[in-house]
Protein backbone atom coordinates (compact mmCIF):
# COMPACT_ATOMS: atom_id res chain seq x y z
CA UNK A 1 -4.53 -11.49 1.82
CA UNK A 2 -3.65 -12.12 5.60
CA UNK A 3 -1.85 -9.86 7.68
CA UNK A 4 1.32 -11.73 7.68
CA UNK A 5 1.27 -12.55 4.21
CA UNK A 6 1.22 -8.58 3.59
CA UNK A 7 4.10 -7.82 5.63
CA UNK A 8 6.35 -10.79 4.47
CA UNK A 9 6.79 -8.09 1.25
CA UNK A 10 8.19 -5.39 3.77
CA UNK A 11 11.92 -6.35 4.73
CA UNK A 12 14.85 -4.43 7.14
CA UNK A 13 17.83 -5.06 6.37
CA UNK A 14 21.02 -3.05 7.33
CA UNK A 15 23.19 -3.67 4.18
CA UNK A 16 20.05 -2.19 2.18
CA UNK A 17 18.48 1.36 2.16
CA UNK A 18 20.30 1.78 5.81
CA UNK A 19 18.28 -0.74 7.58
CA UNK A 20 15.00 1.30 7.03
CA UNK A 21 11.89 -0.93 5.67
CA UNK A 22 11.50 -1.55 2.42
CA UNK A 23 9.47 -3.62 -0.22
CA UNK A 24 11.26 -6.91 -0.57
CA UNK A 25 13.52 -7.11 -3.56
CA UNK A 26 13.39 -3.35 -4.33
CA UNK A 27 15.15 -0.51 -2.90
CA UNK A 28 11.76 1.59 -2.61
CA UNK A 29 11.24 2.72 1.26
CA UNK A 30 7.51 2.36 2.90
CA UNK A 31 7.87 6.10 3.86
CA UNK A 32 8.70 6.64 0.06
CA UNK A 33 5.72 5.17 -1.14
CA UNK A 34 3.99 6.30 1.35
CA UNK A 35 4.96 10.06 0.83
CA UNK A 36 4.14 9.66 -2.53
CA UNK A 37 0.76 8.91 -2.05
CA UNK A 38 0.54 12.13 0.78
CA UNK A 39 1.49 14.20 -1.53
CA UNK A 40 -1.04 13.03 -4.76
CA UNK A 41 0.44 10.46 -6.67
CA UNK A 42 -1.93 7.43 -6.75
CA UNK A 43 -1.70 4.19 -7.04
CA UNK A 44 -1.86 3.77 -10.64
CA UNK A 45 0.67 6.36 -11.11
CA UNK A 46 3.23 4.90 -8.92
CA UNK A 47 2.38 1.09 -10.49
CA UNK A 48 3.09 2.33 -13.79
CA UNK A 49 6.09 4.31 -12.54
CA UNK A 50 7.66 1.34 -10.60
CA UNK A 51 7.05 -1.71 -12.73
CA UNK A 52 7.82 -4.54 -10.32
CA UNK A 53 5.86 -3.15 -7.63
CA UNK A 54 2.21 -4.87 -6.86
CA UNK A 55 -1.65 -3.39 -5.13
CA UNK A 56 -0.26 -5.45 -2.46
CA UNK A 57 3.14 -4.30 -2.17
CA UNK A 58 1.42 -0.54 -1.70
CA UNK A 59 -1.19 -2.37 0.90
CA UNK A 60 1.83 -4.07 2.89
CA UNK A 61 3.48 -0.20 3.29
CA UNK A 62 -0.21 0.96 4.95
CA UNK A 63 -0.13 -2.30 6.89
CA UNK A 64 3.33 -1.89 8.01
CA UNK A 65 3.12 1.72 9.48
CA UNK A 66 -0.27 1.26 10.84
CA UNK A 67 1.62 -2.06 12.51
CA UNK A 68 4.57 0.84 13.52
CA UNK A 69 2.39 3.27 14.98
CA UNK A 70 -0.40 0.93 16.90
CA UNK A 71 1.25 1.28 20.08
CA UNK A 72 3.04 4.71 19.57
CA UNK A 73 2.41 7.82 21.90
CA UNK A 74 2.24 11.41 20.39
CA UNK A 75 2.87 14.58 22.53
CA UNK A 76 1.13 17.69 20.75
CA UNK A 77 4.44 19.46 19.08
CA UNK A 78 2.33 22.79 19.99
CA UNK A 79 -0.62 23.47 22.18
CA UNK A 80 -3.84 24.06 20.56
CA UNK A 81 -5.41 27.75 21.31
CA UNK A 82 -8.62 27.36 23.26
């Protein structure tokens, strides 16, 4: 599946979840999903847990913050010890 295709599944809209992105016709969040799967949960697990979700659906969250963070600067919060 192409790029755009993926992200077509990601929507904002302000009326739902507060504007932040979400799967289209759902009210699951990418960073939801994508906390879940930080934290363990995998993608069977949240398939089975979220019926109308889809692989891609899960694929279009990784696209979409990759997409978020391509041209994003990060200052060190701390400095490292030499």
């Amino acid at each position: 599946m192409k790029d755009g295709e993926l992200l077509e599944r990601i929507v904002l809209n302000p009326k739902v979840m507060v504007g932040k992105p979400v799967i289209r016709g759902t009210r699951l969040t990418v960073d939801f999903i994508l906390n879940l799967l930080a934290h363990g949960a995998t993608e069977k697990e949240i398939l089975e847990e979220y019926k109308g979700l889809t692989e891609e659906d899960i694929r279009a969250c990784f696209l979409f913050a990759t997409k978020a963070l391509k041209d994003t600067d990060f200052m060190p919060l701390a400095a490292e010890p030499t």
